[in-house]
N, C-alpha and C. Protein backbone atom coordinates (compact mmCIF):
# COMPACT_ATOMS: atom_id res chain seq x y z
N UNK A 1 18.43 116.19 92.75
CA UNK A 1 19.53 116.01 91.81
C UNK A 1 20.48 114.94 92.29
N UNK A 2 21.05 114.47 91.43
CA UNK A 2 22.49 113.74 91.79
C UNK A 2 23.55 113.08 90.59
N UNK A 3 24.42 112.74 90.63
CA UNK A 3 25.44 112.41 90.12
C UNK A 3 25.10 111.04 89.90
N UNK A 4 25.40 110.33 88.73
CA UNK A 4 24.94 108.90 88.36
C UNK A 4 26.10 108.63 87.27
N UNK A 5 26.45 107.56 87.55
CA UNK A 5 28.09 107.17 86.98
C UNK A 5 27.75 105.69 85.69
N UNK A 6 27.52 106.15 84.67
CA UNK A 6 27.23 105.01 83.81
C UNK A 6 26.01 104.01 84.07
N UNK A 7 26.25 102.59 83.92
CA UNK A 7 25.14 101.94 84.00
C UNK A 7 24.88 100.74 85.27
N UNK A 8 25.15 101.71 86.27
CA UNK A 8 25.68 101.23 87.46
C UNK A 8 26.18 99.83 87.88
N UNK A 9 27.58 99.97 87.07
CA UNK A 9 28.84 98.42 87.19
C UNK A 9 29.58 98.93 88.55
N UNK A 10 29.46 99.89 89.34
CA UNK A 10 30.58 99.87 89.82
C UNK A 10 31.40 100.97 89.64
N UNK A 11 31.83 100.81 88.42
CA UNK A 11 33.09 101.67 88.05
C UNK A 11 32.52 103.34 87.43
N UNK A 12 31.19 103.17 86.94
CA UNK A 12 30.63 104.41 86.25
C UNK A 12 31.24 104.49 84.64
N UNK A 13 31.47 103.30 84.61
CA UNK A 13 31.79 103.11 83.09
C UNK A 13 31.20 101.94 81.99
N UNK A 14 30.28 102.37 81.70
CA UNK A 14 29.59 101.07 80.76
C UNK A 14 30.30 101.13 79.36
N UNK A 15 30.73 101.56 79.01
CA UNK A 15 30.79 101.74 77.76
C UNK A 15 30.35 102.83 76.84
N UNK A 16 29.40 103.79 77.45
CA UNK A 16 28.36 104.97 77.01
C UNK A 16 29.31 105.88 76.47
N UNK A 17 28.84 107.27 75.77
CA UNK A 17 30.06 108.10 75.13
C UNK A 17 29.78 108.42 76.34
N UNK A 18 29.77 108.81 77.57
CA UNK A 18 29.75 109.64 78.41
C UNK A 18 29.47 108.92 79.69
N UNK A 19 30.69 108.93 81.15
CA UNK A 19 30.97 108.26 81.96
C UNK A 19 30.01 108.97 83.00
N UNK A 20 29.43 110.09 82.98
CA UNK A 20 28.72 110.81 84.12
C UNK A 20 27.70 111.69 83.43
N UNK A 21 26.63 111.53 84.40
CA UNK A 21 25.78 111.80 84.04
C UNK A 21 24.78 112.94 85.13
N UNK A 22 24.87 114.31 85.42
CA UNK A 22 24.29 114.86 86.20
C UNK A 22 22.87 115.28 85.82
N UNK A 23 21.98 115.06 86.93
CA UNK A 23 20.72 114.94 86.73
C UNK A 23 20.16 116.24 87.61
N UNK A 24 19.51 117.59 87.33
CA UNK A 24 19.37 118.45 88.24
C UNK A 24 17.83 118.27 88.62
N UNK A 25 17.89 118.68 89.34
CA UNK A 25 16.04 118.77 90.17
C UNK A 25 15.10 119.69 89.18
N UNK A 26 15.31 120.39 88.05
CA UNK A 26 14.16 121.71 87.45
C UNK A 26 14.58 120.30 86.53
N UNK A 27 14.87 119.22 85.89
CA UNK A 27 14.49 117.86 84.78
C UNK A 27 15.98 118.50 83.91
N UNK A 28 16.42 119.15 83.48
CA UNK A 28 17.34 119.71 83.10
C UNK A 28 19.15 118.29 83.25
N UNK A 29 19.43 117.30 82.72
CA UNK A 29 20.53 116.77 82.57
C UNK A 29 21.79 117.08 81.75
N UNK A 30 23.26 116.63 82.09
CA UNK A 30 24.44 117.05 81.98
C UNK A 30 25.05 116.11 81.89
N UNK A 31 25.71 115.11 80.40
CA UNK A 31 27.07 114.69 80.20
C UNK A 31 27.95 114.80 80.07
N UNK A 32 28.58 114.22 80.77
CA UNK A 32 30.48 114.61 80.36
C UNK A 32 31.27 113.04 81.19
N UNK A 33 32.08 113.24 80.76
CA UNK A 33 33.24 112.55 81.41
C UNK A 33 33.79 112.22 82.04
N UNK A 34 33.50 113.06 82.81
CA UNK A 34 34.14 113.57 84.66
C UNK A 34 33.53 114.43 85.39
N UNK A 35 32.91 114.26 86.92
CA UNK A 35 32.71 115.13 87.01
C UNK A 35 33.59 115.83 88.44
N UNK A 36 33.89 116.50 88.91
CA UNK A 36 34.42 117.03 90.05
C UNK A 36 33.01 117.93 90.84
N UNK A 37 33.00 117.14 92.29
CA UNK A 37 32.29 117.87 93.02
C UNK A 37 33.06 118.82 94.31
N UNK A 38 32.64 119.82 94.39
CA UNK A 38 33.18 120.86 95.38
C UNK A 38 32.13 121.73 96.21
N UNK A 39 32.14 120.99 97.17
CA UNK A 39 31.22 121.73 98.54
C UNK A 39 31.66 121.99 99.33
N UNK A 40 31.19 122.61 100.74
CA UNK A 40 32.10 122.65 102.08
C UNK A 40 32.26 121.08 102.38
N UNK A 41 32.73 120.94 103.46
CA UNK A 41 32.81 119.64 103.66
C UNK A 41 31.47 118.94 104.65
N UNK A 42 31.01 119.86 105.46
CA UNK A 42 29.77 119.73 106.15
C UNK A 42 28.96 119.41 105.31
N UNK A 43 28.41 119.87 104.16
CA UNK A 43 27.49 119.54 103.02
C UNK A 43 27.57 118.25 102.54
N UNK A 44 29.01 117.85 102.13
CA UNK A 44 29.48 116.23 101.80
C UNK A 44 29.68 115.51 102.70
N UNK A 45 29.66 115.92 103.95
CA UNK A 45 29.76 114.54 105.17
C UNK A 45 28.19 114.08 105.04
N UNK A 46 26.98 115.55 104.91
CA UNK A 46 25.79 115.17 105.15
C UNK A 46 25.25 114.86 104.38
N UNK A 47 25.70 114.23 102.79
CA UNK A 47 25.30 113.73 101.53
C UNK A 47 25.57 112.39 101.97
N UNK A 48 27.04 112.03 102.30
CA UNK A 48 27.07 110.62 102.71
C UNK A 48 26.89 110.16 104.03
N UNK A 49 26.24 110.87 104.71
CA UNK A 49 25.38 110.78 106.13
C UNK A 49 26.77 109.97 107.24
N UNK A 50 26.53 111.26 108.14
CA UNK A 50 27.80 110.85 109.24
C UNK A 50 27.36 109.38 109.90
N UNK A 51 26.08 108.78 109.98
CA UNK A 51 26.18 107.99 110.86
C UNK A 51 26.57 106.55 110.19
N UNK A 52 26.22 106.44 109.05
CA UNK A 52 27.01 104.88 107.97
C UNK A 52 25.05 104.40 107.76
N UNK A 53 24.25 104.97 108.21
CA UNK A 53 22.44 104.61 107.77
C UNK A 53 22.11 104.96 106.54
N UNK A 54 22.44 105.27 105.71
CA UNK A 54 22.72 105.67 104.51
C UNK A 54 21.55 104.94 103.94
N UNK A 55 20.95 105.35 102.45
CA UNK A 55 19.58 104.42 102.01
C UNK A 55 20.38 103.62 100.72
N UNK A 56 21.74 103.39 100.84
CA UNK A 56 22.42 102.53 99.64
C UNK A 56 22.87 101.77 100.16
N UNK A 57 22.41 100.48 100.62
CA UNK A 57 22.74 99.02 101.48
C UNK A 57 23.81 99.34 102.42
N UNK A 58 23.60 100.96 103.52
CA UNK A 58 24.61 101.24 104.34
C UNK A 58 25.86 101.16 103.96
N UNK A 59 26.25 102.35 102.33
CA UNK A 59 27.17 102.22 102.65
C UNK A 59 27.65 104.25 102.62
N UNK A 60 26.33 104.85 102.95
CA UNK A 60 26.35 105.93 103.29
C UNK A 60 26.09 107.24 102.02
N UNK A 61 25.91 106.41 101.24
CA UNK A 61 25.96 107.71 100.42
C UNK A 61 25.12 108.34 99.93
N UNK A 62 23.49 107.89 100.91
CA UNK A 62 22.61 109.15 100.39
C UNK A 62 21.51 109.06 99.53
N UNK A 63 21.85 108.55 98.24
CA UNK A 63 21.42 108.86 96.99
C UNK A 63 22.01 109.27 95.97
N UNK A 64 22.65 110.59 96.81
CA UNK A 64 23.48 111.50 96.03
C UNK A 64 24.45 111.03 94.64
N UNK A 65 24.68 110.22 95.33
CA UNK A 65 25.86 109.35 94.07
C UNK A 65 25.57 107.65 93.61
N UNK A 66 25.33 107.40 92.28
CA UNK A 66 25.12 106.51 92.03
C UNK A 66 26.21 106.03 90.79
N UNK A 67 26.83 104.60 90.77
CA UNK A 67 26.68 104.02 92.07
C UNK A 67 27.39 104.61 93.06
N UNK A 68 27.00 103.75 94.59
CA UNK A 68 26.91 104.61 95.47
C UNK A 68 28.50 105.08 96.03
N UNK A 69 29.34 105.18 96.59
CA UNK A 69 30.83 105.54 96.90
C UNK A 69 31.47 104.50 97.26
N UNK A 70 32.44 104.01 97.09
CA UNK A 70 33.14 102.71 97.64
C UNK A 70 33.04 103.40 99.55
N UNK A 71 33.15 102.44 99.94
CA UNK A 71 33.15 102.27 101.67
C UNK A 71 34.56 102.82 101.98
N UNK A 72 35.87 102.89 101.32
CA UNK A 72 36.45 103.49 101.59
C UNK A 72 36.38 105.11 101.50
N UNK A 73 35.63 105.56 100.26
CA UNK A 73 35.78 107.23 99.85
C UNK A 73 34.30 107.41 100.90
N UNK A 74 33.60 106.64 101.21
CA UNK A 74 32.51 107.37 102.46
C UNK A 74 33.58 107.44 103.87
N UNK A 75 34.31 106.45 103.82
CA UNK A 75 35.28 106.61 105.47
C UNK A 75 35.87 107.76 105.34
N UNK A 76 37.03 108.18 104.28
CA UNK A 76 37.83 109.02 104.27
C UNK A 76 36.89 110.60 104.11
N UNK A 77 35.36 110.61 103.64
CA UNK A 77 34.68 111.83 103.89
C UNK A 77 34.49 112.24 105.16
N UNK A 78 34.09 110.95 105.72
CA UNK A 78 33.69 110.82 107.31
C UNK A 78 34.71 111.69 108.26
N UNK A 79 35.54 111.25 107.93
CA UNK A 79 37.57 111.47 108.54
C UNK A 79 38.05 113.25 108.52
N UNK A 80 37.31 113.84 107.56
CA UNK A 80 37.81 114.71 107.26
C UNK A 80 37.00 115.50 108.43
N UNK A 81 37.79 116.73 108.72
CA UNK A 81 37.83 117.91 109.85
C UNK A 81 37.87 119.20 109.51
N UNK A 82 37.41 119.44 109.51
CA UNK A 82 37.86 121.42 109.46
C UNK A 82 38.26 122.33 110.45
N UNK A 83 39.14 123.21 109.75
CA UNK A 83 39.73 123.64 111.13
C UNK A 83 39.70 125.53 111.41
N UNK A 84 40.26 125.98 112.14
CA UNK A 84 39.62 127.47 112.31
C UNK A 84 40.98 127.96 111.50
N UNK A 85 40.31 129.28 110.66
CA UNK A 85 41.25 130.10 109.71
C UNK A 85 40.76 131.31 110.13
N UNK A 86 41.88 132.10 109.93
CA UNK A 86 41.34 133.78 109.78
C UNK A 86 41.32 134.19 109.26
N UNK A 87 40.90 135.29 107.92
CA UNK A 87 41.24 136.38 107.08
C UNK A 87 41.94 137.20 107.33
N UNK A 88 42.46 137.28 106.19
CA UNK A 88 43.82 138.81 106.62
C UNK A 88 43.77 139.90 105.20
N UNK A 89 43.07 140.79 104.87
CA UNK A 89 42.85 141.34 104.00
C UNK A 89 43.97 142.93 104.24
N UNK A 90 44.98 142.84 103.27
CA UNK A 90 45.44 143.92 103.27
C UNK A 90 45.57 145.02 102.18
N UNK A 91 45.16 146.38 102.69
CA UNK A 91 45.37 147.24 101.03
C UNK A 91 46.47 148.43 101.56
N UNK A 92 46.74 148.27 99.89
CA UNK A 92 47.92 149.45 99.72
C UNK A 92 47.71 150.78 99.04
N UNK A 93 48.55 151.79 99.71
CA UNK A 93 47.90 153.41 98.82
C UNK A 93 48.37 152.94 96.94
N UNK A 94 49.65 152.22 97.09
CA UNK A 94 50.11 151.74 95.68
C UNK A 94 50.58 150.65 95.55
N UNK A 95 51.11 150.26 93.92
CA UNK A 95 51.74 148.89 94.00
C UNK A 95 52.96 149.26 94.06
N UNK A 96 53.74 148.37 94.85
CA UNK A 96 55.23 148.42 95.15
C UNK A 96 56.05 147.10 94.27
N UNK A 97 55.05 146.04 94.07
CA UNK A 97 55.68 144.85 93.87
C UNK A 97 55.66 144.69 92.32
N UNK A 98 56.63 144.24 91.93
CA UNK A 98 57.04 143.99 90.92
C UNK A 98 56.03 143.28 89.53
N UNK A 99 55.50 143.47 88.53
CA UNK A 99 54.72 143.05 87.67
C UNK A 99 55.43 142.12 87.41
């Protein structure tokens, strides 16, 4: 699968009624307008491959996204860190707080 942005100018905008175009692996495709992707971030560093070897004239992005990511939005994926959180799950016999 992957994400494919118009008629690859660049911008993901040819002119088409529809600026994005998701393509799934079972042949199954999806237009719309926009799309928002949301993964962990480990998943999207390793779409646009940590090392910059990327199979889109090095500029890291995989495949995954066509066209491929400006060299800045592969740096700033690169950049990103995760950091340690804890859960804190608390229950009550009732509600106290105000509706």
């Amino acid at each position: 699968g992957g994400v494919g942005g118009g008629d690859d100018d660049g911008n993901g905008n040819d002119g088409d009624k529809s600026a994005v175009t998701l393509h799934c692996k079972c042949g199954y495709s999806v237009e719309a307008d926009v799309c928002i992707v949301t993964m962990p971030v480990g998943c999207l560093q390793e779409a646009v491959g940590l090392d910059g070897d990327g199979d889109n004239g090095g500029t890291g992005s995989g495949g995954m996204f066509r066209p491929p990511l400006s060299k800045e939005k592969v740096e700033a994926i690169r950049a990103l860190r995760m950091g340690r959180y804890k859960k804190v799950a608390l229950v009550f016999d009732r509600i106290f707080w105000p509706e």
